[in-house]
Structures are given as structure tokens and as C-alpha cells.
C-alpha atoms as a PDB file:
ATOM      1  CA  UNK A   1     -77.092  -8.509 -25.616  1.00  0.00           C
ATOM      2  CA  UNK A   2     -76.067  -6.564 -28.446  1.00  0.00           C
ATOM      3  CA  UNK A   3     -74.498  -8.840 -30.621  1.00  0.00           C
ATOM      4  CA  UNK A   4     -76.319 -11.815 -30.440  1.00  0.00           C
ATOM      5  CA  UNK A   5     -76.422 -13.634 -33.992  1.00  0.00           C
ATOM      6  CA  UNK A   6     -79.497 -13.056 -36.146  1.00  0.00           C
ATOM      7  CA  UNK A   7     -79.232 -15.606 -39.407  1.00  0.00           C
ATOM      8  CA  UNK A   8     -80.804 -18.543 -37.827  1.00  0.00           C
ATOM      9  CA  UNK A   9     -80.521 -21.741 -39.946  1.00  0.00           C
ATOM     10  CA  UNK A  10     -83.270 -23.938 -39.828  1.00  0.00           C
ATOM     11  CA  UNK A  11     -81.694 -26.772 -42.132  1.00  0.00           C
ATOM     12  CA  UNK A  12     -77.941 -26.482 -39.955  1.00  0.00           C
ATOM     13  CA  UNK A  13     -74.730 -25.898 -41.985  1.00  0.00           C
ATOM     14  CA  UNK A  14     -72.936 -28.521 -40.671  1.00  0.00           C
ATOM     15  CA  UNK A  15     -75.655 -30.947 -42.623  1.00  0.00           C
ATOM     16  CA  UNK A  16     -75.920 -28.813 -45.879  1.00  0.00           C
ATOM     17  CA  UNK A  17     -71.763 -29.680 -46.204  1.00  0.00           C
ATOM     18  CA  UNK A  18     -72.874 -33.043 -46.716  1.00  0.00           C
ATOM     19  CA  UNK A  19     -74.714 -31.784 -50.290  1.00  0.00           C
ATOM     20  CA  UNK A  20     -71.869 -29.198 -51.330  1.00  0.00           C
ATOM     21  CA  UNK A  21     -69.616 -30.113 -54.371  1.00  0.00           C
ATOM     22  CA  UNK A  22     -65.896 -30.581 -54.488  1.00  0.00           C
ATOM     23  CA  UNK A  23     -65.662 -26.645 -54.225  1.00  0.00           C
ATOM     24  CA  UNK A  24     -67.838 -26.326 -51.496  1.00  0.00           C
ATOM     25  CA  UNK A  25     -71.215 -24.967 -53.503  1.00  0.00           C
ATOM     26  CA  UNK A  26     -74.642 -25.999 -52.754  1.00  0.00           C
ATOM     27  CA  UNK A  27     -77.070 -25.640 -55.321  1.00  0.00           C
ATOM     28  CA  UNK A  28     -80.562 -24.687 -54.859  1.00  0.00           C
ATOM     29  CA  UNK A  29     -83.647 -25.209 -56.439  1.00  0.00           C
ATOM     30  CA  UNK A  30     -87.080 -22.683 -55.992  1.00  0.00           C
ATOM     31  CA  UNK A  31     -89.747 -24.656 -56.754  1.00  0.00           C
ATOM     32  CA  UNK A  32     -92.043 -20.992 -56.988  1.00  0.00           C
ATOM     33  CA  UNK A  33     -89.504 -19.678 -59.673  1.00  0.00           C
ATOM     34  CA  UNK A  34     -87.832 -22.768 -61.719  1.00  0.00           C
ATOM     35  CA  UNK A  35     -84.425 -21.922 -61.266  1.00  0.00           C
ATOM     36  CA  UNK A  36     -81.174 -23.214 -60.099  1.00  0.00           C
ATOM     37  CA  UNK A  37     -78.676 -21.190 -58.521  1.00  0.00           C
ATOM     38  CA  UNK A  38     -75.259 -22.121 -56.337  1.00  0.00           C
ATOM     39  CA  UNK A  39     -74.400 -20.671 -53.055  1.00  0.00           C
ATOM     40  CA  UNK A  40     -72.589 -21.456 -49.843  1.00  0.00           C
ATOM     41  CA  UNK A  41     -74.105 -23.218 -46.967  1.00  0.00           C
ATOM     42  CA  UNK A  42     -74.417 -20.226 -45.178  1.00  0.00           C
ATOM     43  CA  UNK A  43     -76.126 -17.984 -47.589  1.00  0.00           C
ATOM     44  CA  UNK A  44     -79.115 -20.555 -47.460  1.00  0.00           C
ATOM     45  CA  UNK A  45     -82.136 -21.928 -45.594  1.00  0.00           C
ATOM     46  CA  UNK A  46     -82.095 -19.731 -42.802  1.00  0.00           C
ATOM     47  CA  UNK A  47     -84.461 -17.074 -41.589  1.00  0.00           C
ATOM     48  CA  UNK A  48     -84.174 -13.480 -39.261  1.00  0.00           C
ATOM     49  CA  UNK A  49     -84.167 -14.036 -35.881  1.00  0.00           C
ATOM     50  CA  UNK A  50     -85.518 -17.146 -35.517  1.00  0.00           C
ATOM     51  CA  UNK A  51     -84.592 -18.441 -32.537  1.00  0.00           C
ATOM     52  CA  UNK A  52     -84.507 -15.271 -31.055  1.00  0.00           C
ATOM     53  CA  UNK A  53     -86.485 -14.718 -27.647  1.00  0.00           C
ATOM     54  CA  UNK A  54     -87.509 -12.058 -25.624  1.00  0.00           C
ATOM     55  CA  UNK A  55     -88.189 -11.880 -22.000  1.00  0.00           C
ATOM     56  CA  UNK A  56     -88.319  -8.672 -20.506  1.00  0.00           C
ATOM     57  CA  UNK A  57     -86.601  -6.497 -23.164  1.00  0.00           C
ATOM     58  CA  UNK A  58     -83.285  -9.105 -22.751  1.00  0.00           C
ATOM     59  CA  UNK A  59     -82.857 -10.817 -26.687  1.00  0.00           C
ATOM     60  CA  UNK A  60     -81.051 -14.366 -25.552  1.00  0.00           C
ATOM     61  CA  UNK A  61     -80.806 -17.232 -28.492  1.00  0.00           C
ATOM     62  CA  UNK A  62     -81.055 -20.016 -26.192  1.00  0.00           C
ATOM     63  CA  UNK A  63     -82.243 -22.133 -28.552  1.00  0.00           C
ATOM     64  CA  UNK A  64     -79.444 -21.356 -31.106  1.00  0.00           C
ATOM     65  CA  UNK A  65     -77.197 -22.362 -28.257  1.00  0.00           C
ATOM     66  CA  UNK A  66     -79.475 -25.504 -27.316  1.00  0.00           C
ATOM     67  CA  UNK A  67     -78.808 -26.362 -31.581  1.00  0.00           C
ATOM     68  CA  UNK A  68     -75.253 -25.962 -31.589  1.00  0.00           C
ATOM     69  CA  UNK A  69     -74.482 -28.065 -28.568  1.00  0.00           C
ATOM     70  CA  UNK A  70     -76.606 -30.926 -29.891  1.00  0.00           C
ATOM     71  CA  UNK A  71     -75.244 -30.645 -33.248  1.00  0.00           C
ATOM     72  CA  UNK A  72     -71.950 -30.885 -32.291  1.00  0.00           C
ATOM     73  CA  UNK A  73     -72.777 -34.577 -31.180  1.00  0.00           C
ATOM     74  CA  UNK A  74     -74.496 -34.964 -34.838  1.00  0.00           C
ATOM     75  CA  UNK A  75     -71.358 -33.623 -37.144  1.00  0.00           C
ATOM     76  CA  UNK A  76     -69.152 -35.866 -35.385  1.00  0.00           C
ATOM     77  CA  UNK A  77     -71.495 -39.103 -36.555  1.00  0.00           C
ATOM     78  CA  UNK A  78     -71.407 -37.327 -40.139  1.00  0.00           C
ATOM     79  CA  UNK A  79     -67.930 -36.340 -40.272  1.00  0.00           C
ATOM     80  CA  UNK A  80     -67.156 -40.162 -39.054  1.00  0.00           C
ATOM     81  CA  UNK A  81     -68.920 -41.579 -42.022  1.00  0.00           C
ATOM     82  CA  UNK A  82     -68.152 -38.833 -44.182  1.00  0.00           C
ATOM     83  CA  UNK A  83     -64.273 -39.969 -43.267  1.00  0.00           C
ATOM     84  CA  UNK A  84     -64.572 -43.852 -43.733  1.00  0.00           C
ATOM     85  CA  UNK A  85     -67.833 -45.188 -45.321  1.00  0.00           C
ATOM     86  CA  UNK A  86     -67.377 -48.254 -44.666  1.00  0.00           C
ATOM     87  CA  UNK A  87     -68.052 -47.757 -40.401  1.00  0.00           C
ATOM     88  CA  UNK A  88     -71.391 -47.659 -41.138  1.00  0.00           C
ATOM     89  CA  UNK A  89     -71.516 -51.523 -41.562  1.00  0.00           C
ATOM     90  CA  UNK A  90     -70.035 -51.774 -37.563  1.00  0.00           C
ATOM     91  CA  UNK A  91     -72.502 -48.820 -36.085  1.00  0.00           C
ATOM     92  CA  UNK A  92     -75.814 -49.023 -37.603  1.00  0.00           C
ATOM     93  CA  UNK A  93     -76.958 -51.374 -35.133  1.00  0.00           C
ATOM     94  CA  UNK A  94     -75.754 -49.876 -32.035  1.00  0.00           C
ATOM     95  CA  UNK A  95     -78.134 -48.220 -29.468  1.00  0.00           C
ATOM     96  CA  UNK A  96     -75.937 -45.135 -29.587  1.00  0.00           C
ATOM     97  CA  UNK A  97     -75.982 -44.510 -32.939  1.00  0.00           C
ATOM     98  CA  UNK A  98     -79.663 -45.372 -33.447  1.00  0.00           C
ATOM     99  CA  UNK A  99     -80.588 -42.899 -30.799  1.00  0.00           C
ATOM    100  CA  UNK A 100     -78.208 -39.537 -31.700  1.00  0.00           C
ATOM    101  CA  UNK A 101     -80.399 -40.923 -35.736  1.00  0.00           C
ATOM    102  CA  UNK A 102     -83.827 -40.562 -34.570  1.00  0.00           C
ATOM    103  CA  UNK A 103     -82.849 -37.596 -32.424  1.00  0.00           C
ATOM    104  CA  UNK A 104     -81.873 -35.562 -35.105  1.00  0.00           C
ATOM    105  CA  UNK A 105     -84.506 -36.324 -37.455  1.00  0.00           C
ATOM    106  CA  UNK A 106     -86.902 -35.564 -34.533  1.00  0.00           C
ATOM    107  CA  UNK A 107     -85.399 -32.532 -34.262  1.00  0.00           C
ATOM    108  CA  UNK A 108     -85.696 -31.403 -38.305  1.00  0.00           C
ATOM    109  CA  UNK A 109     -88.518 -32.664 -38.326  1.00  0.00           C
ATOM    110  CA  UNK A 110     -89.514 -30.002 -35.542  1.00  0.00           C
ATOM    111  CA  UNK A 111     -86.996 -26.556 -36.566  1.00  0.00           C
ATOM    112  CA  UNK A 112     -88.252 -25.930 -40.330  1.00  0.00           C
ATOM    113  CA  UNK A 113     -90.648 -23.324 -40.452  1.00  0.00           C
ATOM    114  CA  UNK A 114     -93.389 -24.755 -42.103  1.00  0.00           C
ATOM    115  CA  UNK A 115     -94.045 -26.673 -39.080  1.00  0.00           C
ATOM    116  CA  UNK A 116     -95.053 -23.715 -37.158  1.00  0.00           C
ATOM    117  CA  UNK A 117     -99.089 -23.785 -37.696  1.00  0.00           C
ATOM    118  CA  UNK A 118     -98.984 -27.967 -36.438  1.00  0.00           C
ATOM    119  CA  UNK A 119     -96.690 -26.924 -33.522  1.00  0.00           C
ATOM    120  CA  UNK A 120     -99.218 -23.839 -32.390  1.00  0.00           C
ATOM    121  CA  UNK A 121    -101.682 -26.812 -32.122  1.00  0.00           C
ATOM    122  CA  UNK A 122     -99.543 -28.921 -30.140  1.00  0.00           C
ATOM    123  CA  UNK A 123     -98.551 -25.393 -27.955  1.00  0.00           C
ATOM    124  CA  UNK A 124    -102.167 -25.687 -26.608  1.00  0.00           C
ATOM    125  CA  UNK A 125    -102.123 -28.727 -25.297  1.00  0.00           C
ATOM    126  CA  UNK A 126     -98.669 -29.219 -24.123  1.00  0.00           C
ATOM    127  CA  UNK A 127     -99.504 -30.632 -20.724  1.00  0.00           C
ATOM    128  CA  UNK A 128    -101.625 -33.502 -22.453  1.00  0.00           C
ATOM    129  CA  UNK A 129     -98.920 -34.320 -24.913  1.00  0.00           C
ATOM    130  CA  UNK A 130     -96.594 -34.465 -22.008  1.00  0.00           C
ATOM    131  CA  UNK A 131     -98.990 -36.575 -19.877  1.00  0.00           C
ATOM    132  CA  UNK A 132     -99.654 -39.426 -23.044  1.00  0.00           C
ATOM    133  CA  UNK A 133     -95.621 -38.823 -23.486  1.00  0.00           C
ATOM    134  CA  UNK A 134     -93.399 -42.118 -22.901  1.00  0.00           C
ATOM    135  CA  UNK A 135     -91.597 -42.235 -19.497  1.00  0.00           C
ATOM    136  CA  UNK A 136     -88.559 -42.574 -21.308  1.00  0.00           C
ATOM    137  CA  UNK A 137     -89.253 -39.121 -22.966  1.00  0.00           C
ATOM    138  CA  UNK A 138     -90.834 -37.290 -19.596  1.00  0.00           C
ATOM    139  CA  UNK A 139     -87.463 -38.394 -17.656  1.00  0.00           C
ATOM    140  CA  UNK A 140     -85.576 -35.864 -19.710  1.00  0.00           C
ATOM    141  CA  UNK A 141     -87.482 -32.955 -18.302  1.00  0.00           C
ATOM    142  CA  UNK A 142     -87.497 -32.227 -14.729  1.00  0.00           C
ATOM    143  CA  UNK A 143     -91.338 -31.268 -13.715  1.00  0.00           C
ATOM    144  CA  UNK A 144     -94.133 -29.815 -16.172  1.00  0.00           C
ATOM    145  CA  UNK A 145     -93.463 -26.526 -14.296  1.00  0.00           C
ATOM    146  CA  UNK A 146     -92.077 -24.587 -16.952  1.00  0.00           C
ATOM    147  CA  UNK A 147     -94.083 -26.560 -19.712  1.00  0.00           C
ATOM    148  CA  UNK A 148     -97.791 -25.329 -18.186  1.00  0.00           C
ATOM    149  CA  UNK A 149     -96.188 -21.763 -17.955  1.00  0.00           C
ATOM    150  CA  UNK A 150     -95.180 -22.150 -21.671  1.00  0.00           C
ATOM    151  CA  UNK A 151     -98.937 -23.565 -22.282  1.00  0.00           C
ATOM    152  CA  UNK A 152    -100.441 -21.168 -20.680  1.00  0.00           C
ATOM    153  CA  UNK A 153     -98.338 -18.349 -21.912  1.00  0.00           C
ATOM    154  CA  UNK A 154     -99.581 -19.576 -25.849  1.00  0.00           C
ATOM    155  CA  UNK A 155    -103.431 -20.207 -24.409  1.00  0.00           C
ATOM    156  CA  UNK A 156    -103.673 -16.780 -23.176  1.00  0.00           C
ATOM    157  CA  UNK A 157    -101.331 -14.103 -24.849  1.00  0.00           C
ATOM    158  CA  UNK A 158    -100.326 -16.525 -28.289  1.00  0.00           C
ATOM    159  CA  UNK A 159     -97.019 -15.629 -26.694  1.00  0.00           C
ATOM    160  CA  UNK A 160     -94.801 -16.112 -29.775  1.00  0.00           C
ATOM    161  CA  UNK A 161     -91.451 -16.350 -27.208  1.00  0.00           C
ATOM    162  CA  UNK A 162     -94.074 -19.609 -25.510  1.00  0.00           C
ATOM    163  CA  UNK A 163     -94.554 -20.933 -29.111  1.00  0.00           C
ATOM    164  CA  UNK A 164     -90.620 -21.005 -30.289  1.00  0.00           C
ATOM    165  CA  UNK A 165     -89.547 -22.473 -26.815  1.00  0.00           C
ATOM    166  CA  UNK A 166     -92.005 -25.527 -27.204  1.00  0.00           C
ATOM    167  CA  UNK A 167     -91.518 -25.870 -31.272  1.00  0.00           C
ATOM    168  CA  UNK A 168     -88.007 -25.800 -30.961  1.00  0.00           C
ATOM    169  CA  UNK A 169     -87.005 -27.744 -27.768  1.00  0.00           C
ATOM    170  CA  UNK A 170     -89.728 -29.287 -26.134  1.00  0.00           C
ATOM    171  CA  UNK A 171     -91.781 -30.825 -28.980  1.00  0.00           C
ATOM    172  CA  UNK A 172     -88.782 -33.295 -30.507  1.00  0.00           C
ATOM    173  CA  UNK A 173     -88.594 -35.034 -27.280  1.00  0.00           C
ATOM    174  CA  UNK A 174     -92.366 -35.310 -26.277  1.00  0.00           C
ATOM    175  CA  UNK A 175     -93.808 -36.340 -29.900  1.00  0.00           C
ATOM    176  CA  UNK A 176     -91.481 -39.159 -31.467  1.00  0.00           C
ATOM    177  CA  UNK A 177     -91.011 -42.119 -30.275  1.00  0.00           C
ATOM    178  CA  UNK A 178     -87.611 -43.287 -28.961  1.00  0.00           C
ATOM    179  CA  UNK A 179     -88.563 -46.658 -27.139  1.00  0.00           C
ATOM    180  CA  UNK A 180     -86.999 -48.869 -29.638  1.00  0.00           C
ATOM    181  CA  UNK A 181     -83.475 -48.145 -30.049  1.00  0.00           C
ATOM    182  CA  UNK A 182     -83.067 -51.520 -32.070  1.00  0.00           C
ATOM    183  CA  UNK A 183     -82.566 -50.927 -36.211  1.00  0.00           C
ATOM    184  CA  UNK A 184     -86.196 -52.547 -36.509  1.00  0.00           C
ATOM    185  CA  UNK A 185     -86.918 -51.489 -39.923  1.00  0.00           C
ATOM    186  CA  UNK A 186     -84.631 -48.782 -40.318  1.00  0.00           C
ATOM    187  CA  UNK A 187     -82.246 -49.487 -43.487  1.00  0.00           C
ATOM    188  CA  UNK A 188     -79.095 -46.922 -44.323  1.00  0.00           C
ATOM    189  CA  UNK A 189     -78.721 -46.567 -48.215  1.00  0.00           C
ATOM    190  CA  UNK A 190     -75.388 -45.858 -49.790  1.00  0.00           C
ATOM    191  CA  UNK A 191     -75.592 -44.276 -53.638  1.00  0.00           C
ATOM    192  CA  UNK A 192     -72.643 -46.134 -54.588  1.00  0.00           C
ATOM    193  CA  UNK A 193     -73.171 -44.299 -58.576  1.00  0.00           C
ATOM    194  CA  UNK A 194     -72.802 -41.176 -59.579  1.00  0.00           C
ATOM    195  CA  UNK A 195     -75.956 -40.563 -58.920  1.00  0.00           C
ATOM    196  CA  UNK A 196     -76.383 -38.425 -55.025  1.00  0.00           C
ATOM    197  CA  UNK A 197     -79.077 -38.008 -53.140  1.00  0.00           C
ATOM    198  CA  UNK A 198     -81.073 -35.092 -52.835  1.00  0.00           C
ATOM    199  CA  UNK A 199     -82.068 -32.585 -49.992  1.00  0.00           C
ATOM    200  CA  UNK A 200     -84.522 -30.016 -49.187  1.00  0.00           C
ATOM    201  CA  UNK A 201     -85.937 -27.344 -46.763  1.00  0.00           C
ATOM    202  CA  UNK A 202     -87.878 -30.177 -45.385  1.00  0.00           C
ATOM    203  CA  UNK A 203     -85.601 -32.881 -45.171  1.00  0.00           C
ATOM    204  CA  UNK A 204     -87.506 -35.433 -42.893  1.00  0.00           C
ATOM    205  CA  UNK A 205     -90.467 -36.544 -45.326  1.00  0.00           C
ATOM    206  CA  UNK A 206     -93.237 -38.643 -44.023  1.00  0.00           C
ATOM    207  CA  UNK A 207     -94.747 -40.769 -46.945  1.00  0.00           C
ATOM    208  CA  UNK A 208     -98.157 -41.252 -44.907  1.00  0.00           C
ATOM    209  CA  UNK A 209     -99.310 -37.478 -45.697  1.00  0.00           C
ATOM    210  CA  UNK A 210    -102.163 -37.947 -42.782  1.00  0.00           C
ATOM    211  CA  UNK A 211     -99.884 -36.659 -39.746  1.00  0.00           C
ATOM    212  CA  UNK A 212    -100.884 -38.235 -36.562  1.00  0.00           C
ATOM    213  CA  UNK A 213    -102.942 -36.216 -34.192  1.00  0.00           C
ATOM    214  CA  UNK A 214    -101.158 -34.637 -30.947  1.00  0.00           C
ATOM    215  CA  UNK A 215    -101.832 -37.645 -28.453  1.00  0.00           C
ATOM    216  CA  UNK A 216     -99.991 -40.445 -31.244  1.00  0.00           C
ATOM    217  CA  UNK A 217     -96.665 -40.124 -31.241  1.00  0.00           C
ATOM    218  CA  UNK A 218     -94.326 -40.002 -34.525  1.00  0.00           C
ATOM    219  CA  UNK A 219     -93.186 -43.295 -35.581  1.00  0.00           C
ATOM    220  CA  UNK A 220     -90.109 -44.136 -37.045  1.00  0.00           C
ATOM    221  CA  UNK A 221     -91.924 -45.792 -39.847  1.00  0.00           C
ATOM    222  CA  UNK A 222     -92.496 -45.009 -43.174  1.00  0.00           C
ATOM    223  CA  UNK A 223     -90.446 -41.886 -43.925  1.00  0.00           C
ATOM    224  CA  UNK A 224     -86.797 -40.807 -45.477  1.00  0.00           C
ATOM    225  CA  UNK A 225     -84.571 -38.551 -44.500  1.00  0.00           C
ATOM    226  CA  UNK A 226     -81.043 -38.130 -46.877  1.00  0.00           C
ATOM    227  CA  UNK A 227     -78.167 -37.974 -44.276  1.00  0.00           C
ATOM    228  CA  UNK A 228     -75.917 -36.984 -46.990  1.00  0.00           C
ATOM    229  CA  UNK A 229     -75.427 -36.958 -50.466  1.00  0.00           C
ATOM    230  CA  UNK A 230     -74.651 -40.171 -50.245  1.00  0.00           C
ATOM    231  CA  UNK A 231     -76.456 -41.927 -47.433  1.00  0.00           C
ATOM    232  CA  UNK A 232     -79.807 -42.166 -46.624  1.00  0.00           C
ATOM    233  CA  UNK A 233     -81.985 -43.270 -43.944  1.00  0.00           C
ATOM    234  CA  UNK A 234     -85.094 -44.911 -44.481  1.00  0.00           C
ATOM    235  CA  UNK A 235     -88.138 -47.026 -43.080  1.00  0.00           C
ATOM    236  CA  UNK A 236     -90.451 -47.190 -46.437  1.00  0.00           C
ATOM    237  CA  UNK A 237     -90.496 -49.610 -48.909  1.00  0.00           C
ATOM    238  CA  UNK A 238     -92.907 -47.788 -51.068  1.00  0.00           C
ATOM    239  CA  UNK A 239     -89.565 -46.068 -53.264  1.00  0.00           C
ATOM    240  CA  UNK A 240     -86.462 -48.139 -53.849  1.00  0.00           C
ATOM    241  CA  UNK A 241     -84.520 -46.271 -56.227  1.00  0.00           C
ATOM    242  CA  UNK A 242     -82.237 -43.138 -56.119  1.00  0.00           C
ATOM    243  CA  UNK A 243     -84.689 -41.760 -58.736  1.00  0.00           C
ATOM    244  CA  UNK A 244     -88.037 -42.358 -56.514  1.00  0.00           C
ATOM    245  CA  UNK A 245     -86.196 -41.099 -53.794  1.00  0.00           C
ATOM    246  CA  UNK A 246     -85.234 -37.673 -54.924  1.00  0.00           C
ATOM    247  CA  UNK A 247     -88.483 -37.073 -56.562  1.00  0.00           C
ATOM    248  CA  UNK A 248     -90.194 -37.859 -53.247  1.00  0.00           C
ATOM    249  CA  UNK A 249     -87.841 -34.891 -51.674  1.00  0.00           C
ATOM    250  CA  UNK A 250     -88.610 -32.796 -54.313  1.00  0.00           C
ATOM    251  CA  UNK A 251     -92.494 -33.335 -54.455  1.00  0.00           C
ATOM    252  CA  UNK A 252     -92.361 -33.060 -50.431  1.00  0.00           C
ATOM    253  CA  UNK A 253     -89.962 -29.792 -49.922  1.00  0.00           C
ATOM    254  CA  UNK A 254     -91.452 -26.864 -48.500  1.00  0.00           C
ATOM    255  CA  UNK A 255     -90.556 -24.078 -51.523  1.00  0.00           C
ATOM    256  CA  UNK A 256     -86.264 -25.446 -51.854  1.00  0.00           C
ATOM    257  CA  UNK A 257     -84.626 -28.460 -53.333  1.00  0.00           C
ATOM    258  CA  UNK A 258     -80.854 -28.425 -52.732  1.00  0.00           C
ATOM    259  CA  UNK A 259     -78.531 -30.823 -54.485  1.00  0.00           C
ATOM    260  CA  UNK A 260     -74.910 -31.168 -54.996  1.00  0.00           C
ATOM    261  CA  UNK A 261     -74.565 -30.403 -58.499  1.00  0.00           C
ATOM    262  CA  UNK A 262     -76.837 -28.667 -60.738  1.00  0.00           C
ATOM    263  CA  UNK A 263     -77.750 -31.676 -62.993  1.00  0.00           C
END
């Protein structure tokens, strides 16, 4: 495969158009240099071939495809609310909507980069993660098959093709917990100011900085992640304000802050 694609977003386009201004520009923050530039969605957050595997010389970006099927189901939600606001008030309680939520922060949470030392750890001890894993979360695979050849794979060779395949796909479904599709504690925050909400390279942000180990699973407690630039989804109580907010995405992000306008 020849032409396979190669710019790999880790943060996906579809969710960085939620943070773009009235002409479509992004604007980005590097917390290493100090400065604020604008760009388009697609000149941002992404990295060479990352999603790109290799099995016997073929390239395939099955887990590009694997993305852009899922978020497909994810930009419809957004685009929904993006169109009418006020829907939010009639689907924040349903199942449905709860689920496709957690799903995609599980998945964010997963895809950045700088979650590629914690998800070596997990690589190692897949099977175990899979075997403490909630039935609801093991009957989405179909055996442990493939997962002890991706295990073993990582064990013995640190198979980087192993590591990608279990970061990327199988590690959002086995670690979080999905159990509770009820709204619980989950609250959805419109900025109904000028004021927007903020985004980053990291945009699921666990307040409790002590991550659990690998046979806990991730809770939907205590941790923010902006949907938009103006909605955000939330368990914490710890910040209440747009201000707190954004400074927690900002203190949190990996090396870029991205924000709808450069103020």
C-alpha cells in the first residue's frame, strides 16, 4: 500500500472544529516556547505515521480506519449540539448518549502520545487486565487469542506494531469503566459568556494525579474533558468556574494549549 495516509492526528479534526473561530483558525499555545500562533485543524496535533503498522513488509493503518469509523458516530453527537444547543437538555440522560460520552473520552484518553510509557506497562500484562476486565467490556472482544499474541509479541520482541494495536484499540475498552450508563455525577457545562472553553493535546484531564494501577479500572469520576468551546463535561467539583477550568487544561496539557481565539 503505497499511498496509505501518514499525518496521523492524535487529538481528531473533527473535535479541534469545535475550538476554531468564525474563520475556521485554531490557535495554539507551546507551553516550551510562550507563543501563540493560528493554524488550521489539520496542520496541528498530529504525528508521522502513527497509526501505521507493519506486518510482514505490508504498511496497513487499521487503526486510522478503526478512528474514523468510530468518530463518525462522535461528530454526529457534536455536530447535533453544535446545531441546536438546547438538545442537550433532552439527551444528557439517555443511555445512548452517555455511552458514545465515556467512549470517546476513553478513547483520548488512550490515542495522545504521552500515554505511550503507561500503555507499554499495561502491554505486559494484557491478559490480566483482560481477566479483572468487566464482562460488559470482555463481550466486545471475541477470545483473548489475538490479545496473548499481542502480549506476548510486546513481552518478547517490545514489538512496537504489538504496543500501537493494544494502546490504540484494545486498552479504551478493557481499562474504563462503562457499567453505569446512568448521568451519576456527570454534569454538561454550557459557557453561556464570551468566555470559551479551552483545549489541549491532552484533553481528558484527571484531577487525582495518582493514576490507578493496571488491575483498577478508570472511573468516570473526578476529571474534565471540554467537548467544545462551549460545552464541557465534567465529574469534579474541585473547579467551578470557566477560569479554574481552563487553567486546569493548561497546567495539565502535554506541551499544547489550543483555544479559539488568541486572547
Amino acid at each position: 500500500m503505497s499511498n496509505i495516509s501518514k499525518n496521523h492526528h492524535f487529538v481528531p479534526q473533527f473535535y479541534l472544529k469545535g475550538f476554531c473561530d468564525e474563520k475556521g483558525n485554531i490557535f495554539t499555545y507551546k507551553k516550551e516556547y510562550g507563543k501563540i500562533k493560528y493554524w488550521k485543524t489539520s496542520q496541528i496535533l498530529y504525528e508521522i505515521n502513527l497509526h501505521t503498522l507493519e506486518y510482514r513488509d505490508e504498511k496497513t493503518v487499521l487503526i486510522e480506519n478503526f478512528y474514523s469509523d468510530i468518530e463518525g458516530e462522535f461528530s454526529k453527537y457534536l455536530n447535533m449540539l453544535k446545531e441546536n444547543p438546547d438538545m442537550l437538555i433532552a439527551i444528557q440522560d439517555q443511555p445512548e448518549f452517555l455511552k458514545i460520552m465515556k467512549l470517546m473520552v476513553a478513547i483520548q484518553f488512550w490515542r495522545t502520545p504521552c500515554m505511550k510509557e503507561l500503555s507499554k506497562e499495561y502491554a505486559e500484562n494484557l491478559i490480566e487486565i483482560y481477566n479483572n476486565a468487566q464482562d460488559e467490556n470482555k463481550n466486545l472482544l471475541p477470545d483473548t487469542k489475538f490479545l496473548k499474541f499481542l502480549e506476548k509479541r510486546f513481552k518478547k520482541f517490545k514489538d512496537e506494531n504489538a504496543r500501537k494495536t493494544i494502546q490504540f484499540i484494545f486498552l479504551p475498552i478493557l481499562t474504563f469503566d462503562f457499567s453505569d450508563n446512568r448521568k451519576g455525577n456527570i454534569k454538561f457545562i454550557k459557557s453561556e459568556t464570551d468566555k470559551k472553553f479551552i483545549t489541549s493535546d491532552r484533553p481528558v484531564v484527571f484531577c487525582d494525579l495518582n493514576m490507578p494501577n493496571r488491575l483498577k479500572h478508570f472511573e468516570f469520576k473526578n476529571f474534565v474533558f471540554p467537548i467544545s468551546k462551549d460545552l464541557m463535561m465534567l465529574t469534579t467539583e474541585n473547579v467551578k468556574t470557566i477560569e479554574e477550568l481552563n487553567m486546569l487544561i493548561i497546567e495539565r496539557a502535554d506541551k499544547v494549549v489550543v483555544a479559539s481565539s488568541n486572547e
